[in-house]
C-alpha atoms as a PDB file:
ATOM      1  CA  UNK A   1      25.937  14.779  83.950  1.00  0.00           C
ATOM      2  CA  UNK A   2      23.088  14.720  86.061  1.00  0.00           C
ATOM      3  CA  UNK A   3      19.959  12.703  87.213  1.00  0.00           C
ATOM      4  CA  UNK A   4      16.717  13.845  88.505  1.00  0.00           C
ATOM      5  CA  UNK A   5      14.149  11.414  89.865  1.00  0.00           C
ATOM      6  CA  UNK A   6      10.218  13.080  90.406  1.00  0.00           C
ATOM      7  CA  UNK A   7       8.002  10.610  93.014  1.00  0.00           C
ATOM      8  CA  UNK A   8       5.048  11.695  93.026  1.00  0.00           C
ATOM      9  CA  UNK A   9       1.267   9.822  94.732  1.00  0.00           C
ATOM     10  CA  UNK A  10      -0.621   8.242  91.496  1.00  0.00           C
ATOM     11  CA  UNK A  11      -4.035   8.525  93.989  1.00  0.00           C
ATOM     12  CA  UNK A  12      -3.226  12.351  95.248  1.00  0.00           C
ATOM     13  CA  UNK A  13      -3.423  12.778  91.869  1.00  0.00           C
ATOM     14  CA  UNK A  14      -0.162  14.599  91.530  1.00  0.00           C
ATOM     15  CA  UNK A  15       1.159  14.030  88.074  1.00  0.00           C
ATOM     16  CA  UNK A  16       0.289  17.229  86.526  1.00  0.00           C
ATOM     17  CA  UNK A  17       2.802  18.729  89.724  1.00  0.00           C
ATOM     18  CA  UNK A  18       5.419  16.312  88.731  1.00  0.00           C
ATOM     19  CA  UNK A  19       5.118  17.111  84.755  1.00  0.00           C
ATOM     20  CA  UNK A  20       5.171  20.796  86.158  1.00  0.00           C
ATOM     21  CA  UNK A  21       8.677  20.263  87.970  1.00  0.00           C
ATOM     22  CA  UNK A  22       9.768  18.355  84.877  1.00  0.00           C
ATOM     23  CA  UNK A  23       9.068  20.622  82.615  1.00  0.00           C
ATOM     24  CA  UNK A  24      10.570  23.311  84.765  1.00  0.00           C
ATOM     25  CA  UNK A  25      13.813  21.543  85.332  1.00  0.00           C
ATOM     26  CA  UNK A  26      14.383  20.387  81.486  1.00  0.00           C
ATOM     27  CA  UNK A  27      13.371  24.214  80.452  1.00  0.00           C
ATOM     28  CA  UNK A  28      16.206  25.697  83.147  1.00  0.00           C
ATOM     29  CA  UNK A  29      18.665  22.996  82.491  1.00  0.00           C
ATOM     30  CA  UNK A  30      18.158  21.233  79.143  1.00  0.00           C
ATOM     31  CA  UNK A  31      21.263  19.272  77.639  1.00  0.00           C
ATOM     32  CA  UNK A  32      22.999  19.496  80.846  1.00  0.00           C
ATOM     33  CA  UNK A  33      20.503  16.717  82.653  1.00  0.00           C
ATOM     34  CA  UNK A  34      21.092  13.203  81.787  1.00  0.00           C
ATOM     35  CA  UNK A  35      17.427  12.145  82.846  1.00  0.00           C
ATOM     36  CA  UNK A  36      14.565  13.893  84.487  1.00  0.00           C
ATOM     37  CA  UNK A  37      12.434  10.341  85.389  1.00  0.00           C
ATOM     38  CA  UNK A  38       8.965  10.303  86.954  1.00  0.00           C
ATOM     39  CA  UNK A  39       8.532   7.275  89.388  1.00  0.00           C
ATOM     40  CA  UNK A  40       5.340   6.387  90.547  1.00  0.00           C
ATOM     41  CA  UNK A  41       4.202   6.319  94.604  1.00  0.00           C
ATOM     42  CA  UNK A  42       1.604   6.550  97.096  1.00  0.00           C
ATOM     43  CA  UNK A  43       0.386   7.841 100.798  1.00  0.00           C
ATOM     44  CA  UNK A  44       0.853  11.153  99.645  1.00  0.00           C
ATOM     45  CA  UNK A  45       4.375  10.958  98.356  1.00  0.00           C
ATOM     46  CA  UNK A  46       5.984  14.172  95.865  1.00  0.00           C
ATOM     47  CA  UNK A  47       9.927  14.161  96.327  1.00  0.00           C
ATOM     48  CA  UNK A  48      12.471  15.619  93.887  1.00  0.00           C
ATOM     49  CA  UNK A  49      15.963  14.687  94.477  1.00  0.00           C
ATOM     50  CA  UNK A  50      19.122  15.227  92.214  1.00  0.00           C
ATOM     51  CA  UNK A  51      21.896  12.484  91.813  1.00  0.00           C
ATOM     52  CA  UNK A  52      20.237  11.222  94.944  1.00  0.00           C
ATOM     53  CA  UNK A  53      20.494  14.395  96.878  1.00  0.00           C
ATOM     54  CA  UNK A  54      17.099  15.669  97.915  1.00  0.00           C
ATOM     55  CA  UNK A  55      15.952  18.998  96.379  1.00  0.00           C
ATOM     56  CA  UNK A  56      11.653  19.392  97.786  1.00  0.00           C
ATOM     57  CA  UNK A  57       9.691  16.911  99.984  1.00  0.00           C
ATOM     58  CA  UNK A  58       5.874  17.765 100.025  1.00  0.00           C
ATOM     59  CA  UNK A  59       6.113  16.628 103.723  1.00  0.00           C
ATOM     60  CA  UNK A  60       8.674  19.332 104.714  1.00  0.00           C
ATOM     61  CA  UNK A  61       8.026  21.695 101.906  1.00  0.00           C
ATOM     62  CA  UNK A  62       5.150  24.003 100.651  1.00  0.00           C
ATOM     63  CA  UNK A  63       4.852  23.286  97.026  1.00  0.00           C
ATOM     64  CA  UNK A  64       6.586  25.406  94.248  1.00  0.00           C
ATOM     65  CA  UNK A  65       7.705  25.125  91.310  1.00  0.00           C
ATOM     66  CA  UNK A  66      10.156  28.024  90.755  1.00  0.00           C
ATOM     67  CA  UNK A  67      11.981  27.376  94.277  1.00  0.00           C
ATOM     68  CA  UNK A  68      12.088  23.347  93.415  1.00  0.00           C
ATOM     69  CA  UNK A  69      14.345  24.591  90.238  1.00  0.00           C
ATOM     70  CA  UNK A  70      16.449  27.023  92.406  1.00  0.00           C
ATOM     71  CA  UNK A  71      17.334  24.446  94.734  1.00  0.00           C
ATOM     72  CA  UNK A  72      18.231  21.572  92.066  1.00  0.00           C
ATOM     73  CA  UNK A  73      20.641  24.717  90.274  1.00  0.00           C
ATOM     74  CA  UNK A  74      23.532  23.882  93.243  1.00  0.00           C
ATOM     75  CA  UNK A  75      23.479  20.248  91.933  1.00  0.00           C
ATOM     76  CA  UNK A  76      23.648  20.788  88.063  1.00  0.00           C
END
């Protein structure tokens, strides 16, 4: 099965994103996740990865929901 992790800035304010991505991901993939798991950060952070392999980075990436889930499909 598989794990997601969501990181997302507690100051930037981005925990309705990371409920967004969550949602998104347990919609798409449902029974066949193990976890989705939001982790708290800071200085800006938002980073999605799957069993450790990383799906969006708000640093590289512009941010979007619907492409986040496309890319976490190859891992699941």
């Amino acid at each position: 099965m598989t794990e997601v992790e969501i990181e997302y800035c507690v100051p930037c304010g981005y925990l309705d994103r990371a409920v967004s991505v969550q949602r998104a991901l347990l919609t798409a993939f449902g029974e066949r996740l193990d976890a989705v798991t939001l982790r708290t950060g800071d200085h800006g952070v938002f980073r999605v990865t799957v069993d450790g392999e990383p799906v969006f980075d708000i640093a590289d990436d512009e941010f979007d929901v619907d492409e986040t889930v496309r890319r976490a499909r190859q891992y699941v």
